[in-house]
Protein backbone atom coordinates (compact mmCIF):
# COMPACT_ATOMS: atom_id res chain seq x y z
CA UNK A 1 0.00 0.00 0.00
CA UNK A 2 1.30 3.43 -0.59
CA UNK A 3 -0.40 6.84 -0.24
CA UNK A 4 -1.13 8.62 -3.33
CA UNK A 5 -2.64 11.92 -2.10
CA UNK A 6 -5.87 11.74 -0.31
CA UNK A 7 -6.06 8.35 -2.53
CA UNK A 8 -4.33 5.53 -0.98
CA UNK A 9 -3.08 2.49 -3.79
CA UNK A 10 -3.32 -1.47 -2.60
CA UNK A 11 -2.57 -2.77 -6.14
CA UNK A 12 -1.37 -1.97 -9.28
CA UNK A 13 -2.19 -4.03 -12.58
CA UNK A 14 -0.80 -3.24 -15.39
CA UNK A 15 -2.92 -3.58 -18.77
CA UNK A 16 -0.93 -2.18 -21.80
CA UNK A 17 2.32 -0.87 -22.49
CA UNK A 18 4.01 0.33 -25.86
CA UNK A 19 6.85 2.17 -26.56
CA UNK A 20 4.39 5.39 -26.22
CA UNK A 21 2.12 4.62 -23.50
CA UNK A 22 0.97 2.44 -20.46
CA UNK A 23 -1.95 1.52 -19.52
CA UNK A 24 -2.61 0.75 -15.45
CA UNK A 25 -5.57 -0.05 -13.31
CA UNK A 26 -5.37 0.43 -9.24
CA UNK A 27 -6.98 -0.90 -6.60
CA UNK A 28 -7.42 2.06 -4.32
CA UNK A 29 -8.87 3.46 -1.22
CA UNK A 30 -10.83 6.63 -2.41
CA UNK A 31 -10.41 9.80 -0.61
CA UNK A 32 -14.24 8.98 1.18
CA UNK A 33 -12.70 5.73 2.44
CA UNK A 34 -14.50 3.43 -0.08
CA UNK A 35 -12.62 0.63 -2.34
CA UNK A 36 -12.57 1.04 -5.96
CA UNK A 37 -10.24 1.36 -9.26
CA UNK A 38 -8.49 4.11 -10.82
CA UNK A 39 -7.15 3.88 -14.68
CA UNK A 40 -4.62 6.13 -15.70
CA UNK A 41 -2.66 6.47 -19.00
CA UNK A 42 1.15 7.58 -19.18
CA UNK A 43 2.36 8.81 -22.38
CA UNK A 44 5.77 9.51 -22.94
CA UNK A 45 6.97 12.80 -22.09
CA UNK A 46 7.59 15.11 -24.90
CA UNK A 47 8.26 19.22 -26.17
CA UNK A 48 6.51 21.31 -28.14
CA UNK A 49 8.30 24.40 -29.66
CA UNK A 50 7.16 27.64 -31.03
CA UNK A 51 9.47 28.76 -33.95
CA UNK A 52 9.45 32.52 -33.81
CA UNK A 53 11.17 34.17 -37.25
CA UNK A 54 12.82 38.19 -36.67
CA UNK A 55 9.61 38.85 -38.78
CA UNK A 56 7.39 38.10 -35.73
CA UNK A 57 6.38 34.64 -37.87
CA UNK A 58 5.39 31.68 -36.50
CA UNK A 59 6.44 28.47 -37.86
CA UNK A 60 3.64 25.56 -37.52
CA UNK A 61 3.04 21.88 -38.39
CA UNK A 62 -0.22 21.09 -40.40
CA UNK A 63 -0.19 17.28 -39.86
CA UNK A 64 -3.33 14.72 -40.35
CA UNK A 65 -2.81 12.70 -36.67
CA UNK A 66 -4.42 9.43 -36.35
CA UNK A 67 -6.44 9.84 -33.02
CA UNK A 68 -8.38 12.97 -33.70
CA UNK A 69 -8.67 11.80 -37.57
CA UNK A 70 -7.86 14.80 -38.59
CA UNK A 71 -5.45 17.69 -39.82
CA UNK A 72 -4.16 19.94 -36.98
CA UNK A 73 -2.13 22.70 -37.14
CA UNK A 74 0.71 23.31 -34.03
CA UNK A 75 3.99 23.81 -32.84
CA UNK A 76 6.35 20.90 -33.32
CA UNK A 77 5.81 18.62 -31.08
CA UNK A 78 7.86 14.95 -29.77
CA UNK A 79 8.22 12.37 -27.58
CA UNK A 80 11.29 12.67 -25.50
CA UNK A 81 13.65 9.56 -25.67
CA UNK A 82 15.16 7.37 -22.86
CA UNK A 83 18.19 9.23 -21.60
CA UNK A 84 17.62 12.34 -23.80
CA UNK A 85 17.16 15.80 -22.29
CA UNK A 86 13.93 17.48 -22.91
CA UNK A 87 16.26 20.68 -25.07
CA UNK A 88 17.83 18.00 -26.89
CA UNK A 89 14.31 17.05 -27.56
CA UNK A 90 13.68 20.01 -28.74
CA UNK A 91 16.26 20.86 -31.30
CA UNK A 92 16.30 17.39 -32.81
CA UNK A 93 12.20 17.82 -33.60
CA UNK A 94 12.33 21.36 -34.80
CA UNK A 95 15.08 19.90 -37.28
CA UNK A 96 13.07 16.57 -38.27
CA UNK A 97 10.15 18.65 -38.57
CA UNK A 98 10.60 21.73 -39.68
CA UNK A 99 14.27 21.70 -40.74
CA UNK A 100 14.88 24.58 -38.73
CA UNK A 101 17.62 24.92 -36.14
CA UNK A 102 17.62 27.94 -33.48
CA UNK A 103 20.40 29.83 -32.13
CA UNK A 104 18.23 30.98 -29.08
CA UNK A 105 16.15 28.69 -26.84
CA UNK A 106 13.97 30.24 -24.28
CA UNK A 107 12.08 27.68 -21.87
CA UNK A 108 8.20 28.34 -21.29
CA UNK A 109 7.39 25.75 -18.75
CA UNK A 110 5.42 22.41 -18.54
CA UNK A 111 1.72 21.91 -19.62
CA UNK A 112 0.28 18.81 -18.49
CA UNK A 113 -2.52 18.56 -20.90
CA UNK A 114 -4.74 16.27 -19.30
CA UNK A 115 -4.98 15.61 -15.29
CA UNK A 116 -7.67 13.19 -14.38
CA UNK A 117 -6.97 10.37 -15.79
CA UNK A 118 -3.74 10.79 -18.40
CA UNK A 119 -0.59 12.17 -17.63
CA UNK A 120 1.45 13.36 -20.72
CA UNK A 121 4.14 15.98 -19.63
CA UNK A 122 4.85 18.75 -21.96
CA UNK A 123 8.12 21.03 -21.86
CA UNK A 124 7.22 24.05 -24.17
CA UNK A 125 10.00 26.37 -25.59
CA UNK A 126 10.32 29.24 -27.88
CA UNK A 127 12.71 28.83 -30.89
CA UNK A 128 14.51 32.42 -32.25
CA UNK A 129 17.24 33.36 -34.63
CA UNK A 130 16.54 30.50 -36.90
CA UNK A 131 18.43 28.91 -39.95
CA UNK A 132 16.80 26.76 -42.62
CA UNK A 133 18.06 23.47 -43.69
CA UNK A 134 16.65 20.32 -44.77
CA UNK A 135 13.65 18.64 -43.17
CA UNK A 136 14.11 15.26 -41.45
CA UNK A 137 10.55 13.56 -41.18
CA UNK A 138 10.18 10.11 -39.68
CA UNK A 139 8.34 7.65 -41.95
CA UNK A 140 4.94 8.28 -40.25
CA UNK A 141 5.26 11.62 -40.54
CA UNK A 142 4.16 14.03 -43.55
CA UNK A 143 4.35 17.49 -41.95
CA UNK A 144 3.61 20.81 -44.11
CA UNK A 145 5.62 23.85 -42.89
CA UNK A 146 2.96 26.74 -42.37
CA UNK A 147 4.36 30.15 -41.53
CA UNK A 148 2.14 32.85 -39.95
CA UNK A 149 2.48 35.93 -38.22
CA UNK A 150 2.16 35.69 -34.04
CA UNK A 151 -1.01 37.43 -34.50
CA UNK A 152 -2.59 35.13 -36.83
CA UNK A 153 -1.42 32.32 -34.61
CA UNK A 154 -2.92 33.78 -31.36
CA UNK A 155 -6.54 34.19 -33.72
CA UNK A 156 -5.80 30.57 -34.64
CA UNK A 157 -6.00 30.05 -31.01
CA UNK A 158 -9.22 32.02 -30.19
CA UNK A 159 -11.33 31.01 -32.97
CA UNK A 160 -10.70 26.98 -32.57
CA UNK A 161 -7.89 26.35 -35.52
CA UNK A 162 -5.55 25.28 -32.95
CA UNK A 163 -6.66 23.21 -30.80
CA UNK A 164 -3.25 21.40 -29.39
CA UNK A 165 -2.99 22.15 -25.82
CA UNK A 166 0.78 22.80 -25.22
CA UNK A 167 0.78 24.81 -28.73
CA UNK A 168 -1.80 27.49 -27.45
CA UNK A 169 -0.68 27.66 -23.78
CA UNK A 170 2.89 28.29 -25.46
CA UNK A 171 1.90 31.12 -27.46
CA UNK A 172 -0.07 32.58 -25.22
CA UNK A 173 2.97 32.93 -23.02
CA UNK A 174 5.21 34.62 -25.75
CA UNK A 175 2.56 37.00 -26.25
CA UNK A 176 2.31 37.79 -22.86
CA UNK A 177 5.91 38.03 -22.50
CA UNK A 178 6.34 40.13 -25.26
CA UNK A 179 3.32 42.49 -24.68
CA UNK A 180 5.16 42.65 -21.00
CA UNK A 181 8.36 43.73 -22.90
CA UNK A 182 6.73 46.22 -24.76
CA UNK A 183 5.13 47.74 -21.38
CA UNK A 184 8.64 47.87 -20.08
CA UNK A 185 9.93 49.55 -23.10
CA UNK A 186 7.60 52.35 -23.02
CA UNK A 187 8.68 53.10 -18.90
């Protein structure tokens, strides 16, 4: 038994793993002192990055992805790998994806996208003073660059077109930050 919060675990089965995800079921002592289960799902951790062009451009993915069946457009976005630091992450998807490397990284913080019953952490950065070179997709992935100014992106955000979680909590905060360097600016 082990305390988990107000929850307290007496067994853990697990159902499914992959390479990407497991899949558990516990047997648990609920806050209100009654038995029952709790399921959770553990994705691998991953990044998301915000390309940001001297322009004030955003640099997105438009990607079809399997388990929304559709086309969604967002930062790049990866699963970090065993051993691999969540920076490293970073650079090697913005490459693969968007065959972009940045000179300047600036970190924006962890989104956890989902809390009741998945956890998936996301470590969100901004990408600046970007070179092209050539893209490096993995075989499942067919990613169109699509470049659009910060303000476009933030009405992407508002009116539904981006709908990734750790893409619009990412540009939210370099809008903030950058409407807070402005203010200071004008002091």
């Amino acid at each position: 038994m082990r305390r988990h919060g107000p929850w307290t675990i007496t067994r853990s089965h697990p159902i499914y793993e992959d390479p990407w995800m497991q899949v558990a079921q516990d047997e648990v002592i609920r806050p209100d002192g009654l038995a029952g289960t709790y399921s959770t799902v553990i994705l691998k951790a991953g990044v998301t990055v915000i390309a940001l062009d001297e322009q004030s451009n955003v640099h997105l993915t438009s990607e079809f992805h399997y388990a929304v069946g559709r086309t969604t457009l967002e930062g790049v976005s990866g699963g970090i790998e065993p051993g691999e630091d969540p920076l490293e992450t970073a650079r090697r998807e913005l490459r693969e994806e968007l065959g972009l490397v940045a000179a300047k990284w600036t970190p924006l913080g962890r989104c956890d996208p989902f809390t009741a019953a998945i956890r998936s952490p996301v470590q969100m950065y901004l990408a600046e003073e970007l070179t092209f070179t050539e893209v490096q997709p993995e075989g499942t992935e067919l990613i169109e660059r699509v470049t659009v100014t910060l303000d476009e992106a933030i009405t992407c955000v508002m009116d539904g077109r981006i709908t990734h979680a750790p893409t619009c909590i990412a540009l939210l905060k370099i809008l903030h930050a950058l409407r807070l360097g402005s203010d200071e600016h004008r002091s």
